[in-house]
N, C-alpha and C. Protein backbone atom coordinates (compact mmCIF):
# COMPACT_ATOMS: atom_id res chain seq x y z
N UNK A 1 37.55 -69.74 -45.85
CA UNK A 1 37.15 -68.88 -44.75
C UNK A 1 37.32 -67.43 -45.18
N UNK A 2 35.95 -66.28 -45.24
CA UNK A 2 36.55 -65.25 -45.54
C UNK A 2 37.55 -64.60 -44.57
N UNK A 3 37.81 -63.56 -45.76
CA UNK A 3 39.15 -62.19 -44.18
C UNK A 3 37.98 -62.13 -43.84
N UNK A 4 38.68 -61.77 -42.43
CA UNK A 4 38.17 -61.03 -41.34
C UNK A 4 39.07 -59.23 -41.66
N UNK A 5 37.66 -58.43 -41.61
CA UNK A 5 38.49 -57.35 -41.77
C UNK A 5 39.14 -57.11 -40.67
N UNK A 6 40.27 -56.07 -40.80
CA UNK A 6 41.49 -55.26 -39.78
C UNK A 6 40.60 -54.62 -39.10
N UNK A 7 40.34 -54.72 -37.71
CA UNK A 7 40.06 -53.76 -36.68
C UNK A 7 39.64 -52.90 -36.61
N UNK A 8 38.89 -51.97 -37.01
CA UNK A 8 38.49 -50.44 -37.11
C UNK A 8 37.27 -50.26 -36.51
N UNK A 9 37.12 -48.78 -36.34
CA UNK A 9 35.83 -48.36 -35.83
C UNK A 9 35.77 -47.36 -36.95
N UNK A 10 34.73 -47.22 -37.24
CA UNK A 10 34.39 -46.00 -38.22
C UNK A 10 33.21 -45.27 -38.13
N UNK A 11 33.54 -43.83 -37.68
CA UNK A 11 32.70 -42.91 -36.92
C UNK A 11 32.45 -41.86 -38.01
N UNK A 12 31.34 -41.16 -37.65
CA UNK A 12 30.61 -39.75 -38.02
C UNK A 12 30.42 -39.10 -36.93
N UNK A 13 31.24 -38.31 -36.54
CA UNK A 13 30.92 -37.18 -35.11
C UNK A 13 29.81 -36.64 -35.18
N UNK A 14 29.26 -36.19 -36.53
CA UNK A 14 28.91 -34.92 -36.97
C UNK A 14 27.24 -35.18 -37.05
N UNK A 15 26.93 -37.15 -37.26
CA UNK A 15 25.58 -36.87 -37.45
C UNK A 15 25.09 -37.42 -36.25
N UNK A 16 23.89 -37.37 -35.92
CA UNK A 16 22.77 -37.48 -35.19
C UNK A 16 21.69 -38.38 -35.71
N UNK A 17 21.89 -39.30 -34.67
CA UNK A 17 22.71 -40.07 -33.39
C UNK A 17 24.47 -40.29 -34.31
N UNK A 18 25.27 -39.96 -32.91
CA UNK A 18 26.09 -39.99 -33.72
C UNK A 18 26.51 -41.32 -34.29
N UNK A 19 27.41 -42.11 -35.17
CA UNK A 19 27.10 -43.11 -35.86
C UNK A 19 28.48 -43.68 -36.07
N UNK A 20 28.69 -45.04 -35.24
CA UNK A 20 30.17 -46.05 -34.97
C UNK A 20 30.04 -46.84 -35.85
N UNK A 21 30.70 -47.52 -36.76
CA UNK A 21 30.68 -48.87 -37.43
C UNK A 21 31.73 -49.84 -37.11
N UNK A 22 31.31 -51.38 -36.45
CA UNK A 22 32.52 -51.65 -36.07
C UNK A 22 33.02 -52.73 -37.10
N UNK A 23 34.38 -52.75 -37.23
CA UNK A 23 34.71 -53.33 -38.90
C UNK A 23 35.43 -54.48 -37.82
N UNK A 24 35.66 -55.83 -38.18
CA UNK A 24 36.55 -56.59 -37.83
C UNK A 24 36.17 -57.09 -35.93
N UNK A 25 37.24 -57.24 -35.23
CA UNK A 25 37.34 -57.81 -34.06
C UNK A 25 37.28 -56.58 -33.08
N UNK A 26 36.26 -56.44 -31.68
CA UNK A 26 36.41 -55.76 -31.13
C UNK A 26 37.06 -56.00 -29.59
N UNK A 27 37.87 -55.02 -29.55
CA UNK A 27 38.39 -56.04 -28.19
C UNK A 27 39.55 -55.38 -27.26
N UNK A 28 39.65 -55.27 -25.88
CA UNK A 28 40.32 -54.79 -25.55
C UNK A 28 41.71 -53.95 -25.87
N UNK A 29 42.03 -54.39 -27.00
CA UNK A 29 43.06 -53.95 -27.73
C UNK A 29 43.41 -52.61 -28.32
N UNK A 30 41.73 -52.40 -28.68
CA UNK A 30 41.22 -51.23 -29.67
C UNK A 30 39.91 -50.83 -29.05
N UNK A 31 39.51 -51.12 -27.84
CA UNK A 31 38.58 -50.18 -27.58
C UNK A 31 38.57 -49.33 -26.79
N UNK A 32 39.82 -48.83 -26.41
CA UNK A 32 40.09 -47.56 -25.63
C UNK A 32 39.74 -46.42 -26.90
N UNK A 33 40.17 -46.53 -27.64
CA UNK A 33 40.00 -45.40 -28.24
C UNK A 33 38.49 -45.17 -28.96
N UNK A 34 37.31 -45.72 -28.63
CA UNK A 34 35.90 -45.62 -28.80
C UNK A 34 36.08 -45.18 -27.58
N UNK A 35 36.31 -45.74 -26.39
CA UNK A 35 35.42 -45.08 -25.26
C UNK A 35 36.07 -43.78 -25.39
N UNK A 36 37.79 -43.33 -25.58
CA UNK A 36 38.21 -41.79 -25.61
C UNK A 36 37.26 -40.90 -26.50
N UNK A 37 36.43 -41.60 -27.73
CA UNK A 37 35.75 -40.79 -28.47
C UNK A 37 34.16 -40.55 -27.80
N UNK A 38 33.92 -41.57 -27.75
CA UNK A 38 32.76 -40.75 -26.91
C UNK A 38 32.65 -40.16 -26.01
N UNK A 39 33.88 -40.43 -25.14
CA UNK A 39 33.74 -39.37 -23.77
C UNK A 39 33.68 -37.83 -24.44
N UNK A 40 34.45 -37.79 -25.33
CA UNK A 40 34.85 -36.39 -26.26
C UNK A 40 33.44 -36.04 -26.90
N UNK A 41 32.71 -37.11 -27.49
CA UNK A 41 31.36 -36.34 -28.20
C UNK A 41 30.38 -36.09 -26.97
N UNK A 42 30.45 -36.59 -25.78
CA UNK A 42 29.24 -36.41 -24.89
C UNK A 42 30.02 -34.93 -23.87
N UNK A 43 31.49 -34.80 -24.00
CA UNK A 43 31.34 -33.63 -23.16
C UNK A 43 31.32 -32.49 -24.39
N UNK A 44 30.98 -32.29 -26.10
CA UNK A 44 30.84 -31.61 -26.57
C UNK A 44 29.04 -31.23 -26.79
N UNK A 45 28.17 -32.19 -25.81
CA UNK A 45 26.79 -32.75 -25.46
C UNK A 45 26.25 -33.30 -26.56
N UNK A 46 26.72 -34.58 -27.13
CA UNK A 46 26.54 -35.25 -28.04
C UNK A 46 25.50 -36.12 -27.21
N UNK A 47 24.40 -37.14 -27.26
CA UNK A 47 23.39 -37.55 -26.19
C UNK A 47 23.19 -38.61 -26.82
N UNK A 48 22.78 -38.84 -28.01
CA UNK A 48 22.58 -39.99 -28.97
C UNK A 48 23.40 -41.08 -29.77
N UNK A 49 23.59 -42.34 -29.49
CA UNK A 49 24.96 -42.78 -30.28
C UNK A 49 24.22 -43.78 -30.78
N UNK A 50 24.92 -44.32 -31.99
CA UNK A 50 24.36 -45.93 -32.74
C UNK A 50 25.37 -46.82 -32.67
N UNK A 51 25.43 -47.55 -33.19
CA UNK A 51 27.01 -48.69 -33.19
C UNK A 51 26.17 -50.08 -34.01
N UNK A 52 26.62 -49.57 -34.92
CA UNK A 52 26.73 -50.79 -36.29
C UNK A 52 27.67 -52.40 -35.80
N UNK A 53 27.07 -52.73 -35.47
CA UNK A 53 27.74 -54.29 -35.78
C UNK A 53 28.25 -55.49 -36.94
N UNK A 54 27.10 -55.01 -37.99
CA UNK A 54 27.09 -55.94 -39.21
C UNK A 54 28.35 -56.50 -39.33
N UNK A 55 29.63 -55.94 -39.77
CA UNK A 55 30.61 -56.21 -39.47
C UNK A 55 31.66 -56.69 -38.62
N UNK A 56 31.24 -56.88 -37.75
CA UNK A 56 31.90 -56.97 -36.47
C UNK A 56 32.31 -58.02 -36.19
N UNK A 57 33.46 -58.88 -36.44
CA UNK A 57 33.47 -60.04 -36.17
C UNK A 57 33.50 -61.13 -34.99
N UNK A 58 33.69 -60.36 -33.61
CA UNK A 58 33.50 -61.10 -32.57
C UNK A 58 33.83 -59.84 -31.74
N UNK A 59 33.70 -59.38 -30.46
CA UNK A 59 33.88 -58.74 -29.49
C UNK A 59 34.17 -59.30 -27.47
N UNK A 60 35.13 -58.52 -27.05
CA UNK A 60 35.24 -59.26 -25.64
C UNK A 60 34.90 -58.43 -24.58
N UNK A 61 34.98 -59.27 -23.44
CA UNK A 61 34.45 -58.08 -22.22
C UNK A 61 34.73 -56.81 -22.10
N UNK A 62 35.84 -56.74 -22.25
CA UNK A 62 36.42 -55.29 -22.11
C UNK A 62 35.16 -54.43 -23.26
N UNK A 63 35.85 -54.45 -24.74
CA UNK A 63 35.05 -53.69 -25.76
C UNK A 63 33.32 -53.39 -24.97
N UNK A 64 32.74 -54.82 -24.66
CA UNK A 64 31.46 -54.59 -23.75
C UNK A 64 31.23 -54.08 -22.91
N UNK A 65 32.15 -53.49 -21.61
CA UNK A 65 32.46 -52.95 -20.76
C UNK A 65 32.46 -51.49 -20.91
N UNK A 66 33.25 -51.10 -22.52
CA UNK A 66 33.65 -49.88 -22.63
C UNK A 66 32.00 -49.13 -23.32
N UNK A 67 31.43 -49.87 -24.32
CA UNK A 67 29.76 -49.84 -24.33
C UNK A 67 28.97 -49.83 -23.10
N UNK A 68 29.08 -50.69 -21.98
CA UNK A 68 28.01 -50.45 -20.83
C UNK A 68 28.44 -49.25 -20.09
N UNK A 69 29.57 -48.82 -20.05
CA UNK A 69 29.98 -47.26 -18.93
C UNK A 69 29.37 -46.45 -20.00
N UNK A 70 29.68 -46.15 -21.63
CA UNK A 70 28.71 -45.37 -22.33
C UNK A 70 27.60 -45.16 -22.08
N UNK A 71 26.78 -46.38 -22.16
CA UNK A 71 25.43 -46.65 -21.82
C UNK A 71 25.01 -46.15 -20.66
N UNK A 72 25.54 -46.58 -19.67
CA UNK A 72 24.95 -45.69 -18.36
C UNK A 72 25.22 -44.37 -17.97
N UNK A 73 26.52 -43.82 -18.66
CA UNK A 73 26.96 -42.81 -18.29
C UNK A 73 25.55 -41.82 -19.26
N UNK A 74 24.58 -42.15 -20.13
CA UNK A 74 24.26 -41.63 -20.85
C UNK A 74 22.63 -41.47 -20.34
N UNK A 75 22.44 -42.59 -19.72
CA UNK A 75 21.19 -42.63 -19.21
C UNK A 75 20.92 -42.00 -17.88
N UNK A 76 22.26 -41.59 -17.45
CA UNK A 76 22.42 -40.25 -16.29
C UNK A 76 21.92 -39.05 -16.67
N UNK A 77 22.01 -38.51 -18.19
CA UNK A 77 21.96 -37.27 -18.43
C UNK A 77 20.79 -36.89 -18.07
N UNK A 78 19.92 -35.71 -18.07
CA UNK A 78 19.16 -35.24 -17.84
C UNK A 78 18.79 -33.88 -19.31
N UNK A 79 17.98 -34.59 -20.08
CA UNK A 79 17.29 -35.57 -20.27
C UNK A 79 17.96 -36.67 -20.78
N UNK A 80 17.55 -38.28 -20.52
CA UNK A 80 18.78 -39.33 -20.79
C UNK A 80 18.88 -39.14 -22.13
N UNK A 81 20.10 -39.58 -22.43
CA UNK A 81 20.86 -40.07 -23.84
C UNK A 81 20.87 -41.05 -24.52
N UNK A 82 20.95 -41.88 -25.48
CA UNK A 82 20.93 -43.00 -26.01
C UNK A 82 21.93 -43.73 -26.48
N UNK A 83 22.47 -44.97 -26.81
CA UNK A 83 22.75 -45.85 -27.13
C UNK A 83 21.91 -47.18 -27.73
N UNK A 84 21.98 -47.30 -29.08
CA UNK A 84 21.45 -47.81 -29.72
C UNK A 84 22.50 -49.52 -30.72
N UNK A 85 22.58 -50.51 -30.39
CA UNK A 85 23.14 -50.99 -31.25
C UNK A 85 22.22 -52.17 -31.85
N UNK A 86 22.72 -51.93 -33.50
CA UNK A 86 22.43 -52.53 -34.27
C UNK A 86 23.23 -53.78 -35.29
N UNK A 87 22.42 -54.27 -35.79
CA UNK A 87 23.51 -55.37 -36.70
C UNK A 87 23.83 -56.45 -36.30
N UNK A 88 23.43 -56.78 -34.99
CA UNK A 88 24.03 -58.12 -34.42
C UNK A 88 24.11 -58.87 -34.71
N UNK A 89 25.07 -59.73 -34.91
CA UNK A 89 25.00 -61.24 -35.22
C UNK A 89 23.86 -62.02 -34.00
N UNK A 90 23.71 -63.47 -34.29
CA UNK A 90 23.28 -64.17 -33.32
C UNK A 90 24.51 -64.61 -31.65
N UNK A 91 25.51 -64.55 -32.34
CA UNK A 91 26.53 -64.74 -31.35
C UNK A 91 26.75 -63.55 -30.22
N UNK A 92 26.97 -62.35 -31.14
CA UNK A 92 27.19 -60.98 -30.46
C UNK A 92 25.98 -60.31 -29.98
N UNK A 93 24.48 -60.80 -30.37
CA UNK A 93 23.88 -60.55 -29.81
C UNK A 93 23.51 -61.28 -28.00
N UNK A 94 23.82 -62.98 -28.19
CA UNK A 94 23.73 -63.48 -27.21
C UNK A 94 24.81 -62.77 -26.34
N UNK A 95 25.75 -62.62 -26.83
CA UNK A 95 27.21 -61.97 -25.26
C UNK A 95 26.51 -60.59 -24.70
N UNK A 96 26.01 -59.48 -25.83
CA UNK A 96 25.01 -58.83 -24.94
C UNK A 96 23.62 -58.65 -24.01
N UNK A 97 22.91 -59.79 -24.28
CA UNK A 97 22.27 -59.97 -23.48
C UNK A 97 22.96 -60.67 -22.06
N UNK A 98 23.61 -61.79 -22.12
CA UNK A 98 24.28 -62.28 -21.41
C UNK A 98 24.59 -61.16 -19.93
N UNK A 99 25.41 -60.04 -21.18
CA UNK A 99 26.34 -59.65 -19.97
C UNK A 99 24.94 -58.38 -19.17
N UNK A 100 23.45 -58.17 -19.95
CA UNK A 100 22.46 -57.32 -19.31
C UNK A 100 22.64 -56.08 -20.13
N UNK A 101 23.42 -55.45 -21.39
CA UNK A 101 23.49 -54.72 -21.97
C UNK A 101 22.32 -54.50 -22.55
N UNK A 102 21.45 -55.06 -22.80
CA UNK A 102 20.19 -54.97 -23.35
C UNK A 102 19.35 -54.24 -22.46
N UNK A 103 19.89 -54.60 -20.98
CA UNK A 103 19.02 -53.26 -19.88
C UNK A 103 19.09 -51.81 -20.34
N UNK A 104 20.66 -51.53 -20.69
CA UNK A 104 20.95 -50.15 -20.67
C UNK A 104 20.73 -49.49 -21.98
N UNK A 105 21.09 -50.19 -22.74
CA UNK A 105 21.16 -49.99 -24.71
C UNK A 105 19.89 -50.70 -25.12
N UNK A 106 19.37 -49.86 -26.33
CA UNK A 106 18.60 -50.34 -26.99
C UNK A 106 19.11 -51.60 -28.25
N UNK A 107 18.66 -52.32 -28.33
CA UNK A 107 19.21 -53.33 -28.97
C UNK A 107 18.02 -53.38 -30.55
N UNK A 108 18.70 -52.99 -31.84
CA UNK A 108 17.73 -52.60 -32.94
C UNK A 108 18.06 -53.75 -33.86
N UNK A 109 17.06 -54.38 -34.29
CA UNK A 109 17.14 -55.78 -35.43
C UNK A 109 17.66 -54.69 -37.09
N UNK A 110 17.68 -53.34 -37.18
CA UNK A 110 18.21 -53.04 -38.48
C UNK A 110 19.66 -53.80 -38.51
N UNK A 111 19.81 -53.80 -39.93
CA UNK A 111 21.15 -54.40 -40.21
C UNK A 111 22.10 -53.24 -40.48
N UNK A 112 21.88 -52.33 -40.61
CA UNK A 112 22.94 -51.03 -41.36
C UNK A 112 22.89 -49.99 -40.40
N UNK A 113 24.01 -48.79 -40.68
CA UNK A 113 23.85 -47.80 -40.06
C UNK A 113 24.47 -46.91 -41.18
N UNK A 114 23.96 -45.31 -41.26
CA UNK A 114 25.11 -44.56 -42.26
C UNK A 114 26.30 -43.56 -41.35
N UNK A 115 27.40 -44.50 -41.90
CA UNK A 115 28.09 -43.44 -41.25
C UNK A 115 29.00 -41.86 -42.06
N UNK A 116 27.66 -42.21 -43.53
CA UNK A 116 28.24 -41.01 -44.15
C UNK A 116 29.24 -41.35 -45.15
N UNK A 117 29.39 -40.41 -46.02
CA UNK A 117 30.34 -41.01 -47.47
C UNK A 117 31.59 -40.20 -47.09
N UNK A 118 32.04 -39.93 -46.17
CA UNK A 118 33.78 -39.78 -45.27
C UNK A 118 33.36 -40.08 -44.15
N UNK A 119 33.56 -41.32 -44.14
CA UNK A 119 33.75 -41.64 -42.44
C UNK A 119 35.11 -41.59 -41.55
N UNK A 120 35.31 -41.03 -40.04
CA UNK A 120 36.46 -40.87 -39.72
C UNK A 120 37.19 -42.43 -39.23
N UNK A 121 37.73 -43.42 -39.61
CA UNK A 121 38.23 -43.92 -38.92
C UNK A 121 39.10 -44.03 -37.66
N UNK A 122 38.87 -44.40 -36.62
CA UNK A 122 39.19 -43.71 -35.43
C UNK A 122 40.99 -44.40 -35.44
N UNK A 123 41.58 -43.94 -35.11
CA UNK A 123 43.32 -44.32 -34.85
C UNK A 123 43.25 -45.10 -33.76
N UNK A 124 43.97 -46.23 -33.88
CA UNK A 124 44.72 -47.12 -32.21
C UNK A 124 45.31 -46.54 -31.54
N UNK A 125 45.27 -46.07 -30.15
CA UNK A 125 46.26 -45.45 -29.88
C UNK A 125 47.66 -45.96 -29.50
N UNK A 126 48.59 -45.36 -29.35
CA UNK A 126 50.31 -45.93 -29.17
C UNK A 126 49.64 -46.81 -27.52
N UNK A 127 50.87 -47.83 -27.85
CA UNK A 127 50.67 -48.69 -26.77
C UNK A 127 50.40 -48.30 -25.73
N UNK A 128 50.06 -48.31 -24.85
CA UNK A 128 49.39 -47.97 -23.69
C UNK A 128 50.34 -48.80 -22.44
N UNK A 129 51.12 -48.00 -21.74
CA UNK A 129 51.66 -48.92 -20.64
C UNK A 129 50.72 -50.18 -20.11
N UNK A 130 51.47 -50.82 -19.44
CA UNK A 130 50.69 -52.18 -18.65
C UNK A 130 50.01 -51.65 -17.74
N UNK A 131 50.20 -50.88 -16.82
CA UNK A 131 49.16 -50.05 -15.85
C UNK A 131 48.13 -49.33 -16.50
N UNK A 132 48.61 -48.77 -17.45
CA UNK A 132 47.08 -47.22 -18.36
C UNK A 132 46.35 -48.95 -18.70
N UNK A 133 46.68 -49.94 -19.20
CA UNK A 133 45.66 -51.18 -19.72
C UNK A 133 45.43 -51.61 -18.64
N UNK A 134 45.80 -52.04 -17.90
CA UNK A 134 44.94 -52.94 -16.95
C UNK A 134 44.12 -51.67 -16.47
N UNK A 135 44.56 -50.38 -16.12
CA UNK A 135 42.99 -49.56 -15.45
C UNK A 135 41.96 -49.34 -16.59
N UNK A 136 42.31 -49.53 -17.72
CA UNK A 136 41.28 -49.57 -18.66
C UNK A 136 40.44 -50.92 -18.39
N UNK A 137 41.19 -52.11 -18.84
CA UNK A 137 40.43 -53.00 -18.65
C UNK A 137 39.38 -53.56 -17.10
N UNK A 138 40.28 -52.86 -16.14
CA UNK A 138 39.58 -53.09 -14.91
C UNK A 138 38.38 -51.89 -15.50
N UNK A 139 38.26 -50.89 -15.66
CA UNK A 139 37.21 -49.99 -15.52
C UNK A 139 36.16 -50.42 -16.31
N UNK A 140 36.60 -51.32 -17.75
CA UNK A 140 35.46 -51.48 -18.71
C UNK A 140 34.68 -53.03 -17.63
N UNK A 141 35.36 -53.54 -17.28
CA UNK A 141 34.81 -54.37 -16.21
C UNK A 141 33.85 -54.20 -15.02
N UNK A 142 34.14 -53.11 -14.57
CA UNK A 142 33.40 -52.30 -13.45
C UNK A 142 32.28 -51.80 -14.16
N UNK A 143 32.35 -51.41 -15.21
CA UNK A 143 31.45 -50.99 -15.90
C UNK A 143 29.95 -52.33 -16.14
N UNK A 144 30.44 -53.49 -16.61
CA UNK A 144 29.84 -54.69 -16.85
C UNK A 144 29.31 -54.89 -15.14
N UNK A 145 29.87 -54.74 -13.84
CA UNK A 145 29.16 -54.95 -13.20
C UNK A 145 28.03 -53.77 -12.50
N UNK A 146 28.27 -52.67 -13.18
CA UNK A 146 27.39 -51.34 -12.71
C UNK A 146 25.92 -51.65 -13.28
N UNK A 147 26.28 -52.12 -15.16
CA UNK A 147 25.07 -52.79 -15.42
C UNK A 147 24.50 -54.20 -14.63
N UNK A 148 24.93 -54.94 -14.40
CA UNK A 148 24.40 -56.12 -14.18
C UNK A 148 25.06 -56.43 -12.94
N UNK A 149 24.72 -56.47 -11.66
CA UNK A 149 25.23 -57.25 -10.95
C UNK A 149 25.72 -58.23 -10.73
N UNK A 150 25.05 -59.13 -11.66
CA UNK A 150 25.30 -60.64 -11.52
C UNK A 150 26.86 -60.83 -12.56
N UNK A 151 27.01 -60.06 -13.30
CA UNK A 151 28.42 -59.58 -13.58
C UNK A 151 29.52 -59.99 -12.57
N UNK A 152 28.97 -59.65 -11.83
CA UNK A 152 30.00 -59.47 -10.13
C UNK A 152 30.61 -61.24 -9.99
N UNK A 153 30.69 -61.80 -9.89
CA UNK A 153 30.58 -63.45 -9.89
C UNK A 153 31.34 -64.04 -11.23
N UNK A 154 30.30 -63.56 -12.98
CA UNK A 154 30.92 -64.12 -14.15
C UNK A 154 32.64 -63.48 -13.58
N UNK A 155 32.93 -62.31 -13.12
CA UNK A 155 33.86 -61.53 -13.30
C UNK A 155 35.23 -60.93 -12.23
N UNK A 156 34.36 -61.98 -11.11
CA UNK A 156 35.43 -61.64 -9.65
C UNK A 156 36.84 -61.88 -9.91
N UNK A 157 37.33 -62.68 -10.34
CA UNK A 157 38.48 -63.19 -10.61
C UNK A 157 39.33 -61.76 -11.42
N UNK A 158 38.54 -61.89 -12.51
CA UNK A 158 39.52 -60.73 -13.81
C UNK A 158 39.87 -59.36 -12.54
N UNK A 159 38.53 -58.77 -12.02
CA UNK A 159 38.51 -57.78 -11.03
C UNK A 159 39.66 -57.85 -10.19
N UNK A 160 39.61 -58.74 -9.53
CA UNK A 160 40.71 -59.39 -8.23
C UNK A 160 42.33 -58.93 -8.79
N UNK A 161 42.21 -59.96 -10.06
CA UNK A 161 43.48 -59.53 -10.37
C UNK A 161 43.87 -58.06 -10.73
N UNK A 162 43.12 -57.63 -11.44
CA UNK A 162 43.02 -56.32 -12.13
C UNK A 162 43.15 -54.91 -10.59
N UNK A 163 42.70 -55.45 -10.14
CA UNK A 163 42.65 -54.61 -9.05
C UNK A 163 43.96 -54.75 -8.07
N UNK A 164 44.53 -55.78 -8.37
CA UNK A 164 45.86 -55.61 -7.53
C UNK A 164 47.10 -55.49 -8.48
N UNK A 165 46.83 -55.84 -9.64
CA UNK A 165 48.04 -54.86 -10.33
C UNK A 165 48.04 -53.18 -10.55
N UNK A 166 46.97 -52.48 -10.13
CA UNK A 166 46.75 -51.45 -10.23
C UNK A 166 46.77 -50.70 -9.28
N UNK A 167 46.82 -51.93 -7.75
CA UNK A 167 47.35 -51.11 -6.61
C UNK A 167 49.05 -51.05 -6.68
N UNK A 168 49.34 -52.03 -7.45
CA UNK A 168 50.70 -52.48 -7.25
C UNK A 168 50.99 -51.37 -7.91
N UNK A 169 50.63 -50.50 -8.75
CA UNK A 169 51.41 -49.67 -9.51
C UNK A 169 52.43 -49.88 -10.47
């Protein structure tokens, strides 16, 4: 069985569209700190993003979640913004259609993306209390049902809970 590479995202701020590569497993764990980066390139009016998959060895709601609030938050702009992902496997492509990501993101059959000969690898951030995660994970969730309604149903349960540990404080 090959490795599975270690976790990473590996970014180029600098080019246009800007350009994610995701190395290894994507997943609630590690995708706070993609969505902290793009919030950062779109309020510096960054509009265009790609996201390499080739690598990618499996991804979960959340990571998808934190892609669909991108996605829409982008197709708000005036003039809209993009999100583009590429590389999919057959697996990771089915979970995005699934979850309606294909509404919001363009979905591209290339296999590669450049993210440049220094790419920044983005840092994990320090653990994140149990409250800062569950409002992450509730939000990348909310996000999955902003795209897709029918979200609402795959996802009542995670919500339910998520939503009362976060009243609980």
């Amino acid at each position: 069985m090959p490795d599975t590479p270690k976790p990473t995202f590996l970014v180029n701020a600098y080019a246009d569209p800007v350009a994610v590569r995701v190395e290894g497993r994507a997943s609630f764990a590690n995708s706070a700190s993609l969505h902290d980066f793009i919030v950062e390139c779109i309020k510096q009016g960054k509009v265009r993003f790609v996201v390499d998959f080739r690598n990618c060895a499996s991804m979960d709601s959340t990571f998808l979640g934190v892609l669909a609030g991108a996605g829409l938050q982008l197709k708000k702009r005036q003039p809209p913004g993009s999100l583009v992902l590429t590389g999919l496997s057959a697996r990771n492509l089915e979970l995005v259609r699934n979850l309606g990501l294909n509404r919001i993101c363009t979905v591209d059959g290339s296999t590669s993306v450049d993210v440049g000969s220094a790419p920044t690898a983005l840092a994990t951030p320090d653990k994140k209390s149990e409250l800062d995660q569950a409002k992450h994970v509730l939000s990348a969730h909310e996000n999955l049902v902003a795209a897709d309604e029918s979200n609402r149903d795959r996802f009542q349960d995670v919500l339910s809970f998520l939503r009362n540990r976060v009243e609980k404080g």
